[in-house]
C-alpha atoms as a PDB file:
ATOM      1  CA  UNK A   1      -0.160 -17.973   1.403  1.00  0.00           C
ATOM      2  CA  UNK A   2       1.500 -15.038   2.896  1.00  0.00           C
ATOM      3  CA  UNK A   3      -0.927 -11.883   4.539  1.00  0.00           C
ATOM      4  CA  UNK A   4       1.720  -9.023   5.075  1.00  0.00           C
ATOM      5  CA  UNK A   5       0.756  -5.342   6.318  1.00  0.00           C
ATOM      6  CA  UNK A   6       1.237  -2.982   3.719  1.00  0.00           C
ATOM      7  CA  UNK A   7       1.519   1.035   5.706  1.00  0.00           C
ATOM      8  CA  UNK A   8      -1.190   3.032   4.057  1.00  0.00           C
ATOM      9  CA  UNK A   9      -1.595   6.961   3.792  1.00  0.00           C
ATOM     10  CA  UNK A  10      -5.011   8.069   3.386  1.00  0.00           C
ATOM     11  CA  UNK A  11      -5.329  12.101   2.900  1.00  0.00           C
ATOM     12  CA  UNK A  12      -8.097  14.408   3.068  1.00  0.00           C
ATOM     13  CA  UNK A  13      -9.289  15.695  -0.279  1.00  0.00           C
ATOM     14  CA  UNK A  14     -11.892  18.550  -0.578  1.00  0.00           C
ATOM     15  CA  UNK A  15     -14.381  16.171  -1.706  1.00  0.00           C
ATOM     16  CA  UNK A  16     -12.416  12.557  -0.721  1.00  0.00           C
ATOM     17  CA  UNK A  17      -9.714  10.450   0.138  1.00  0.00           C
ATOM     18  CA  UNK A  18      -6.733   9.670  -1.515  1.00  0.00           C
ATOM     19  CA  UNK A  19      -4.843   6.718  -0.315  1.00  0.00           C
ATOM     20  CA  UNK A  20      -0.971   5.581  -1.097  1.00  0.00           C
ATOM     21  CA  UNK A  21       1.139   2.890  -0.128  1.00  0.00           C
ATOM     22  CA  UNK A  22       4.751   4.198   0.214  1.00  0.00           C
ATOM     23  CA  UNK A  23       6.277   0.420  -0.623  1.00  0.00           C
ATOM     24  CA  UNK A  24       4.092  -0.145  -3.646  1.00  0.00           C
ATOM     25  CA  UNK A  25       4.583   3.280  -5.562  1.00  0.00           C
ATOM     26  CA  UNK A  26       1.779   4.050  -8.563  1.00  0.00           C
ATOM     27  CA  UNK A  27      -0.762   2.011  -6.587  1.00  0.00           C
ATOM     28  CA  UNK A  28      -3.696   4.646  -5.410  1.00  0.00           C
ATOM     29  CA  UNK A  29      -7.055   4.655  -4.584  1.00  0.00           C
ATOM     30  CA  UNK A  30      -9.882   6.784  -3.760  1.00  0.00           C
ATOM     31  CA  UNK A  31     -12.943   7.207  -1.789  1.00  0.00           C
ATOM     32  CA  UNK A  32     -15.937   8.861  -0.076  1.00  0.00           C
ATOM     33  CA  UNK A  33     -14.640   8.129   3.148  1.00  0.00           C
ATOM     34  CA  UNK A  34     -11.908   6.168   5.155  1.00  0.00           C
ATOM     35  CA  UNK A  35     -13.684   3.085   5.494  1.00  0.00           C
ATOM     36  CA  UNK A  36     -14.062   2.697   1.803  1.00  0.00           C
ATOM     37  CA  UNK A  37     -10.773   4.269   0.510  1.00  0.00           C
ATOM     38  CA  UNK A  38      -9.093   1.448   2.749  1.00  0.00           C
ATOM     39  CA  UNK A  39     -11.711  -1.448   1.078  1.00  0.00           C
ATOM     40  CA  UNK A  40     -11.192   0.018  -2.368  1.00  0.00           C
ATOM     41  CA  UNK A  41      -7.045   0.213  -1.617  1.00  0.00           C
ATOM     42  CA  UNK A  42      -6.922  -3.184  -0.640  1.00  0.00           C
ATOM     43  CA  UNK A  43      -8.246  -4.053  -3.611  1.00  0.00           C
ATOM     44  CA  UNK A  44      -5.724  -2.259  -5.756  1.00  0.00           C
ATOM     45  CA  UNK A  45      -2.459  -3.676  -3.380  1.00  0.00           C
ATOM     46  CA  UNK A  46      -4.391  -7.218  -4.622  1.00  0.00           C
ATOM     47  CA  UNK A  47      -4.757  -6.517  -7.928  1.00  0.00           C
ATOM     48  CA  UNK A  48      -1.563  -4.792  -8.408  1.00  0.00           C
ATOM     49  CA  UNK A  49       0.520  -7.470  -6.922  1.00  0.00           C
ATOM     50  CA  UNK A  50      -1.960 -10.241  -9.305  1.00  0.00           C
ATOM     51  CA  UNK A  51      -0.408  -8.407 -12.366  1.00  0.00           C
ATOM     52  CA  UNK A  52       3.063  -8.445 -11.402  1.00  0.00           C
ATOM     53  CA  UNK A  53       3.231 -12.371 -10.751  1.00  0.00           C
ATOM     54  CA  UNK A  54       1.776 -12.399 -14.154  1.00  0.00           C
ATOM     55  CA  UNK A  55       4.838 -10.223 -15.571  1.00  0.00           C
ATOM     56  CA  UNK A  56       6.797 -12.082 -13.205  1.00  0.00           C
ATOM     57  CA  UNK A  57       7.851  -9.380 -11.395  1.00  0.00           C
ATOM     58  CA  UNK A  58       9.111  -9.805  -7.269  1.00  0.00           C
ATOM     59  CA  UNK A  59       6.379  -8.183  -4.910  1.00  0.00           C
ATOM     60  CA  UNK A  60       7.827  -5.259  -2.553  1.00  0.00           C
ATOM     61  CA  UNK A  61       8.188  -6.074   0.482  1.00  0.00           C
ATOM     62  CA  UNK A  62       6.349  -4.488   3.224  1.00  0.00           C
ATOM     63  CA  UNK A  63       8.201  -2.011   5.356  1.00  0.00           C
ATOM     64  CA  UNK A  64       6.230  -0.569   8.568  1.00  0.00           C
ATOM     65  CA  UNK A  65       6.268   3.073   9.774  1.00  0.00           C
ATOM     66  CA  UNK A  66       9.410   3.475  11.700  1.00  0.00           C
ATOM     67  CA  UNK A  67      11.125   2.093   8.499  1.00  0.00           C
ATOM     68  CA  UNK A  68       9.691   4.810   6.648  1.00  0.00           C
ATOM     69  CA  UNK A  69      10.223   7.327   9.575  1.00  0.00           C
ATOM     70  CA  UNK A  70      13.848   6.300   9.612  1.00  0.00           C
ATOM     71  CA  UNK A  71      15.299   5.721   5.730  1.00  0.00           C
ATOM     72  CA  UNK A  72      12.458   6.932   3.217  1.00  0.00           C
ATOM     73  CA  UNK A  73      13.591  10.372   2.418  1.00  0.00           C
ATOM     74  CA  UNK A  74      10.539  11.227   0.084  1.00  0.00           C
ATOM     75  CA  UNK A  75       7.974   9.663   3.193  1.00  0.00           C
ATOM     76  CA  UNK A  76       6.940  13.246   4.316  1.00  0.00           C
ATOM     77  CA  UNK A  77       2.775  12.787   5.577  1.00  0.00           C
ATOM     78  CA  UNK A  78       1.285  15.901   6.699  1.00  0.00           C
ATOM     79  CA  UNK A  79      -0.765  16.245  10.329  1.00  0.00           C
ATOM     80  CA  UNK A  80      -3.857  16.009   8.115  1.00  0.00           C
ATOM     81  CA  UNK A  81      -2.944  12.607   6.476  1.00  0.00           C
ATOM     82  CA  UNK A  82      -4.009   9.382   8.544  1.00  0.00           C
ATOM     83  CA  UNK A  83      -1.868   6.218   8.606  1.00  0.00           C
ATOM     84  CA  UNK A  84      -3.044   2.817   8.567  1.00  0.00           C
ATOM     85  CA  UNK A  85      -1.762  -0.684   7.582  1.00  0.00           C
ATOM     86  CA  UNK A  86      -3.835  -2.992   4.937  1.00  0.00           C
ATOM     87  CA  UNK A  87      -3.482  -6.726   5.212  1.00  0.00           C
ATOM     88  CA  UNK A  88      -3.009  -8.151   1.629  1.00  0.00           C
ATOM     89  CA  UNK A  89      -3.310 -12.040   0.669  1.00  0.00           C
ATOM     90  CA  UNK A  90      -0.738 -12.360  -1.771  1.00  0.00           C
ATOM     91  CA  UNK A  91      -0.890 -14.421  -4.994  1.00  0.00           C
ATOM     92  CA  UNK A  92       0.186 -18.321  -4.022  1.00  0.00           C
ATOM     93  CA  UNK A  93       2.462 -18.074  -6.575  1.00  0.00           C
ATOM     94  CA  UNK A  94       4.081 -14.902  -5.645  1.00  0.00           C
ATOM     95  CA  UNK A  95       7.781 -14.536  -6.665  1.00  0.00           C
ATOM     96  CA  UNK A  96      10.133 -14.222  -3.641  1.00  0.00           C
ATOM     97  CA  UNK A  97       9.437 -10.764  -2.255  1.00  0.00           C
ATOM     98  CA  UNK A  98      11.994  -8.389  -3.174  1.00  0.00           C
ATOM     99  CA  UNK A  99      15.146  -7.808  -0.594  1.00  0.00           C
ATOM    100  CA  UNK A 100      14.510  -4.902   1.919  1.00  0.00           C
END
């Protein structure tokens, strides 16, 4: 079973976090505070990628930062916004990640 690092941007709400993974777009979570923003975004990379091998649908890959520094046009984070990497167990019966 495969662990990649999926890059994670965490901002600063006025009340919370918001976090984002560039290479899974639509998959957010929130929080109190860093710690558990990245616990509950973990959780939604897992559960997100558990419902597309049940659709059948190819997991993104994940890119790192100087990917996204270098060809995402729309990857834009702010001097506020905090970048961090998650470590997601994928599904054992994953479809073949989809091509970079």
């Amino acid at each position: 079973m495969s662990s990649p690092n999926y890059l994670v941007v965490i901002e600063r709400g006025p009340r919370n976090r918001s976090a984002y993974s560039p290479d899974v777009p639509g998959c957010v979570a929130t929080g109190a505070t860093v710690e558990q923003t990245l616990v509950r975004m973990r959780r939604a990379l897992r559960d997100h990628f558990a419902g597309l091998v049940e659709d059948g649908e190819p997991i993104p890959p994940a890119r790192g930062l100087a990917w996204h520094l270098r060809h995402a046009q729309n990857f834009q984070p702010t001097p506020d916004d905090l970048i961090a990497q998650v470590t997601v167990e994928l599904p054992s019966v994953a479809p073949q990640l989809s091509p970079v």
